[in-house]
Protein backbone atom coordinates (compact mmCIF):
# COMPACT_ATOMS: atom_id res chain seq x y z
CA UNK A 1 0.00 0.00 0.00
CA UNK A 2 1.25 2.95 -1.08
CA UNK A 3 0.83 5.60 1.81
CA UNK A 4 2.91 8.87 0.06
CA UNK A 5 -0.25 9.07 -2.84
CA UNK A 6 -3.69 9.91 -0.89
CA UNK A 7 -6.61 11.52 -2.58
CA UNK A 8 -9.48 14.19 -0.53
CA UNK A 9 -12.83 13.89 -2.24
CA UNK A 10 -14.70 16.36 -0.78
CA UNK A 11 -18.95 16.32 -1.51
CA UNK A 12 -20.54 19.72 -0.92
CA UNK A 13 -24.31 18.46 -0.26
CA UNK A 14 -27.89 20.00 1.25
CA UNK A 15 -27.38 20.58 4.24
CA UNK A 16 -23.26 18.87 5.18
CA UNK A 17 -20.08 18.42 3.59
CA UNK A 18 -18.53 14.73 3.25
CA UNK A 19 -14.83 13.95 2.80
CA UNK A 20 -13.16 11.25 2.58
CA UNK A 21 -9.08 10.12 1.77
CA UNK A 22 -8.98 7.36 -0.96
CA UNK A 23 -5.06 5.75 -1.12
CA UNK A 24 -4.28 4.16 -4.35
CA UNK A 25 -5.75 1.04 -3.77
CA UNK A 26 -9.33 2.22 -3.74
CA UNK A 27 -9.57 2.05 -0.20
CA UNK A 28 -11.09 5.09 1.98
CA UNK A 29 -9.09 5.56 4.96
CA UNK A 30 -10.64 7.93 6.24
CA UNK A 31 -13.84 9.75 6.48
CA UNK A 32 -15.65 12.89 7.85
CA UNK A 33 -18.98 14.33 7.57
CA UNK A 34 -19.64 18.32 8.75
CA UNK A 35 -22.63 20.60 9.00
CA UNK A 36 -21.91 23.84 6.81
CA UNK A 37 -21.34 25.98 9.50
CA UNK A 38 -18.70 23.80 10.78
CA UNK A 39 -16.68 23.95 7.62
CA UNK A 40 -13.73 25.96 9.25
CA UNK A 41 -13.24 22.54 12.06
CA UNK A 42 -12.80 20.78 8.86
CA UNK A 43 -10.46 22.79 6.92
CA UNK A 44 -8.25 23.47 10.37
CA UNK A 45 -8.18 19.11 11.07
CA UNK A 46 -7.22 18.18 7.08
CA UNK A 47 -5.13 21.86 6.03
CA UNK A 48 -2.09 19.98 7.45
CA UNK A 49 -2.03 16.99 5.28
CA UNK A 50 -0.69 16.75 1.76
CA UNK A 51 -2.55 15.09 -0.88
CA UNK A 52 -2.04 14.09 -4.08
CA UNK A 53 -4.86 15.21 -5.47
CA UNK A 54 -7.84 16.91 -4.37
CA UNK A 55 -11.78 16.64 -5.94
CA UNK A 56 -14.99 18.82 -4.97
CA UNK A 57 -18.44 18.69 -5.98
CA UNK A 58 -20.95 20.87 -4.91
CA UNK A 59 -24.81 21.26 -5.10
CA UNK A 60 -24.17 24.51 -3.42
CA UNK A 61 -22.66 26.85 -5.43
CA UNK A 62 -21.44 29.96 -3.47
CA UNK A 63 -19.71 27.59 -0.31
CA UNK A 64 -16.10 27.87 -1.36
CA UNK A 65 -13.74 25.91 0.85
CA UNK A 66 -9.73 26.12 1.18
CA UNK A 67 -9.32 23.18 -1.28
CA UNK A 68 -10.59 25.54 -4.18
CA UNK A 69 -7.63 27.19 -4.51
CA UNK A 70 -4.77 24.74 -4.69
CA UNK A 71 -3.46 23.97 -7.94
CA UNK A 72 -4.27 19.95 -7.63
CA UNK A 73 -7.83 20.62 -7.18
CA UNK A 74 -10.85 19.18 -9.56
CA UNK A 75 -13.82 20.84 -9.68
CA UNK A 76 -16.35 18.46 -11.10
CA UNK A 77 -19.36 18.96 -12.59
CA UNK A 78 -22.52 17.03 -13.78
CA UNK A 79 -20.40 17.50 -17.80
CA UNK A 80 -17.88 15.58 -16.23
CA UNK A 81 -19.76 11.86 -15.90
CA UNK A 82 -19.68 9.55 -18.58
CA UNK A 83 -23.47 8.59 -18.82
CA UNK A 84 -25.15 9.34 -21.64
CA UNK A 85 -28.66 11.65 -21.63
CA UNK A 86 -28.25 13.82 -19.19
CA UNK A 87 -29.99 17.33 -19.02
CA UNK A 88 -28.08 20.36 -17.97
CA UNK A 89 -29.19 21.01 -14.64
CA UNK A 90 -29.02 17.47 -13.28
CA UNK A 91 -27.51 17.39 -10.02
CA UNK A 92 -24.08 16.72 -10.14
CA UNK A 93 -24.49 14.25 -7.09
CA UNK A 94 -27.21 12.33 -8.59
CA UNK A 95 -24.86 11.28 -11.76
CA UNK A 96 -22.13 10.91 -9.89
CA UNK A 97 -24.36 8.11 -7.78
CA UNK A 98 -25.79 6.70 -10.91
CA UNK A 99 -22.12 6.16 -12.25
CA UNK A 100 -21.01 4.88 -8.98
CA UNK A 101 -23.79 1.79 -8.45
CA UNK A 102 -23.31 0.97 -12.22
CA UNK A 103 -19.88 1.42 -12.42
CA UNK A 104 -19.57 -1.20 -8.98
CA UNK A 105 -22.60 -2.92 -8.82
CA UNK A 106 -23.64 -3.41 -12.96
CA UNK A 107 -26.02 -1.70 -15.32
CA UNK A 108 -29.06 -1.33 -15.41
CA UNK A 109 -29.86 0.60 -12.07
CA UNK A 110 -32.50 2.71 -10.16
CA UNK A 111 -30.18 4.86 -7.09
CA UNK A 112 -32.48 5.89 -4.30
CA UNK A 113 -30.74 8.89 -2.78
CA UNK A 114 -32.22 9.57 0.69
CA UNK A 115 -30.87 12.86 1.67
CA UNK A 116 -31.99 16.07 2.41
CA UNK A 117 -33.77 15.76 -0.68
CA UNK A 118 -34.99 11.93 -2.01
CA UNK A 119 -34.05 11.25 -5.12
CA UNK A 120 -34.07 8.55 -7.49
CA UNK A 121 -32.36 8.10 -10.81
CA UNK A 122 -32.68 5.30 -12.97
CA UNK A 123 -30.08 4.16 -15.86
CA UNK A 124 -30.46 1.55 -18.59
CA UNK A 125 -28.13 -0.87 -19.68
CA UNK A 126 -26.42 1.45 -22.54
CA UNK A 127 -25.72 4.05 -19.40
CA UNK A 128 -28.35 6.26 -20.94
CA UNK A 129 -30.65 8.39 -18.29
CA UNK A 130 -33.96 7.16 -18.45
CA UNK A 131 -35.00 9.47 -15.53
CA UNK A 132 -36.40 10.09 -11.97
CA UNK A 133 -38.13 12.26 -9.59
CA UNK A 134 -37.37 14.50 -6.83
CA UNK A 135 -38.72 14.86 -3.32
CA UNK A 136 -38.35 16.18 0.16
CA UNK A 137 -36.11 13.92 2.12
CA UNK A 138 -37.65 11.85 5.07
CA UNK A 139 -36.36 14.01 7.65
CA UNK A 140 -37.20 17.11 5.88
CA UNK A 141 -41.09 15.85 5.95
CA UNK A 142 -40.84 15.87 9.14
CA UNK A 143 -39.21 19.59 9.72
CA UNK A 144 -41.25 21.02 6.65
CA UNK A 145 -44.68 19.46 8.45
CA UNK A 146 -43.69 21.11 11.95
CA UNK A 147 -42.54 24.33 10.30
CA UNK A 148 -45.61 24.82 8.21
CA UNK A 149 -48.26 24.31 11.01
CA UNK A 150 -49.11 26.14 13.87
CA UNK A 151 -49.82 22.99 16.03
CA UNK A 152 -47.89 20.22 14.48
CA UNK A 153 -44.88 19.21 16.77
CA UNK A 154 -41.28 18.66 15.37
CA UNK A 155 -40.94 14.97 16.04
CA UNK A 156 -37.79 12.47 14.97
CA UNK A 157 -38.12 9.78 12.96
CA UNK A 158 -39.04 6.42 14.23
CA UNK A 159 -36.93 3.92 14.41
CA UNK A 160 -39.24 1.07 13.63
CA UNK A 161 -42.22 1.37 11.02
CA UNK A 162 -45.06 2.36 12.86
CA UNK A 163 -48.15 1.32 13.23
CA UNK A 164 -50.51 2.36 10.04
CA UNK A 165 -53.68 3.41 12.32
CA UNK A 166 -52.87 5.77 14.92
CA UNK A 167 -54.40 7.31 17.98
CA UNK A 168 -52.56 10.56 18.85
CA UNK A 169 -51.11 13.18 16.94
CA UNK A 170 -47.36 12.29 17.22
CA UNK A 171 -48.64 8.57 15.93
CA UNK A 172 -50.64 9.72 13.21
CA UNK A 173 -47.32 12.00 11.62
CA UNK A 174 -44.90 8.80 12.06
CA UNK A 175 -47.65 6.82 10.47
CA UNK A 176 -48.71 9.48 7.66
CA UNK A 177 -45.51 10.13 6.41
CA UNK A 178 -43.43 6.66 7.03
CA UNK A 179 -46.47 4.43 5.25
CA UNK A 180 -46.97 7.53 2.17
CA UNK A 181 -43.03 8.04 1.62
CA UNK A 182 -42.40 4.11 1.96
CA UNK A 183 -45.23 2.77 -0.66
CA UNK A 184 -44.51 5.42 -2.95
CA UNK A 185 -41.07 4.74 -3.17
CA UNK A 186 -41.77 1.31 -3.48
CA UNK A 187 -44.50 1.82 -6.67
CA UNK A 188 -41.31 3.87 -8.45
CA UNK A 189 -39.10 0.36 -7.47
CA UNK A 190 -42.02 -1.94 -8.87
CA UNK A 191 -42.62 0.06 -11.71
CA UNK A 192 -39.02 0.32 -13.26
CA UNK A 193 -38.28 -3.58 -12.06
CA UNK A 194 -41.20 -3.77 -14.78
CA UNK A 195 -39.21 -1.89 -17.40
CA UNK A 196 -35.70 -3.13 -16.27
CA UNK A 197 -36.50 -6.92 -14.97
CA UNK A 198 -32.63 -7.23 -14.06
CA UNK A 199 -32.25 -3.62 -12.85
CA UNK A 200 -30.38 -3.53 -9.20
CA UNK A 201 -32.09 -0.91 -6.94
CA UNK A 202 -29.13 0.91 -4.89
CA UNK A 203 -29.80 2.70 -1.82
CA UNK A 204 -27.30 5.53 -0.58
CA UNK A 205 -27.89 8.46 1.79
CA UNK A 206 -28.47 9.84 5.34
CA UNK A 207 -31.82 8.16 5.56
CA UNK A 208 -31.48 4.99 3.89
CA UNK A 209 -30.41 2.73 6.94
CA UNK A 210 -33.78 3.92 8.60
CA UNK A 211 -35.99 2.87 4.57
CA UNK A 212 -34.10 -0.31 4.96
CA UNK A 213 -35.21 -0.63 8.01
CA UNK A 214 -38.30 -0.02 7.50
CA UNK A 215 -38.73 -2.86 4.71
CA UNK A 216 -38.04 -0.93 1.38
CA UNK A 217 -37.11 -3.53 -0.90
CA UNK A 218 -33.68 -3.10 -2.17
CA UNK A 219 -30.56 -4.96 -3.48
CA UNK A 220 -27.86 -3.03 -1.62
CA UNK A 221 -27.32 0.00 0.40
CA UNK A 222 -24.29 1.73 0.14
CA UNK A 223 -23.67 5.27 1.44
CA UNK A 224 -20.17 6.22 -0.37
CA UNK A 225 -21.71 5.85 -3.90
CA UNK A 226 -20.87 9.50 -4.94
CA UNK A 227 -17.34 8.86 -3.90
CA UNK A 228 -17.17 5.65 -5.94
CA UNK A 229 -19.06 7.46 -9.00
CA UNK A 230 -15.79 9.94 -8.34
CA UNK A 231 -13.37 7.36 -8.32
CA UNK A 232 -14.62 5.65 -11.67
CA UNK A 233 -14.34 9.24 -13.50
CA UNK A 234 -10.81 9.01 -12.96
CA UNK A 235 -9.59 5.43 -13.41
């Protein structure tokens, strides 16, 4: 293992920024995850450590870090994938997901990206967008409910699916939005396994442990797709 060459991907998102150090073997040795307004703990714990090389991506567009400036630094954009299809203001993390799962895990492919926002992204066989759909995340149903209501509490997600019928107000928000955000994700699954019989559906993001969880059918979850969708543009 060669520990002189290390690479900082760095993944600008919603609502945190993600890091992590590839070495040359593929392997992530390390990993961080900070709100935005802890980007300055970040850049004080990694401005000490040389790297190789050095990629950002951003769905934020006026959060500039340190890394921006160095001369090994990669700014990538959604231009910057090699899947065919895709429209100008795609999200540069979605393709970068997309290429990830089918890059590791085989084409065709639906990603299920449950993050601040949900989205999904589906991919045929040729690496050609089909399409998807955009939603608020699970936790921001939860927030966005509370926030938009004068009585509504702000309540965390469950950990466990709850019950469908339910007899007080905290109850009835678990069960509104868990059983509404779980079937329809699972009518977008069902309906492109009908399209894409051999499709694998990949699940990545904040929230999908607790989908999982909760019974969304799946083939694999894997949180570090955008990092692997990185790591495929390169090699």
């Amino acid at each position: 293992m060669d520990k002189s060459w290390l690479w900082l991907v760095i993944a600008i998102g919603n609502t945190r920024i993600r890091a992590v150090v590839f070495n040359r073997d593929r392997q992530i040795i390390k990993e961080y995850a900070y709100a935005h307004k802890d980007l300055p703990s970040l850049e004080i714990e990694l401005t000490n450590q040389q790297f190789a090389k050095i990629s950002i991506f951003s769905v934020v567009a006026n959060l500039v870090t340190y890394w921006h400036r160095l001369a090994q630094t990669q700014i990538i954009t959604t231009a910057d994938i090699p899947l065919q299809n895709l429209y100008a203001n795609l999200g540069v993390d979605r393709a970068l997901a997309a290429f990830g799962a089918g890059e590791l895990y085989g084409y065709p492919l639906l990603v299920i990206d449950a993050g601040t926002a949900l989205t999904l992204t589906g991919v045929d066989a040729q690496k050609n967008l089909v399409g998807g759909a955009i939603i608020a995340g699970l936790r921001s149903q939860f927030i966005t409910l509370h926030q938009n209501t004068s009585a509504l509490p702000n309540i965390s997600i469950p950990e466990y699916l709850p019950d469908r019928w339910a007899n007080n107000t905290n109850s009835a928000i678990e069960s509104g939005i868990a059983y509404i955000f779980l079937y329809g994700l699972q009518a977008y699954i069902d309906d492109w396994r009908s399209q894409f019989p051999d499709s694998h559906i990949i699940l990545t993001g904040g929230d999908g442990d607790r989908l999982k969880q909760w019974g969304l059918k799946i083939d694999v979850l894997d949180s570090y797709l955008v990092f692997w969708g990185v790591w495929h543009c390169q090699f």
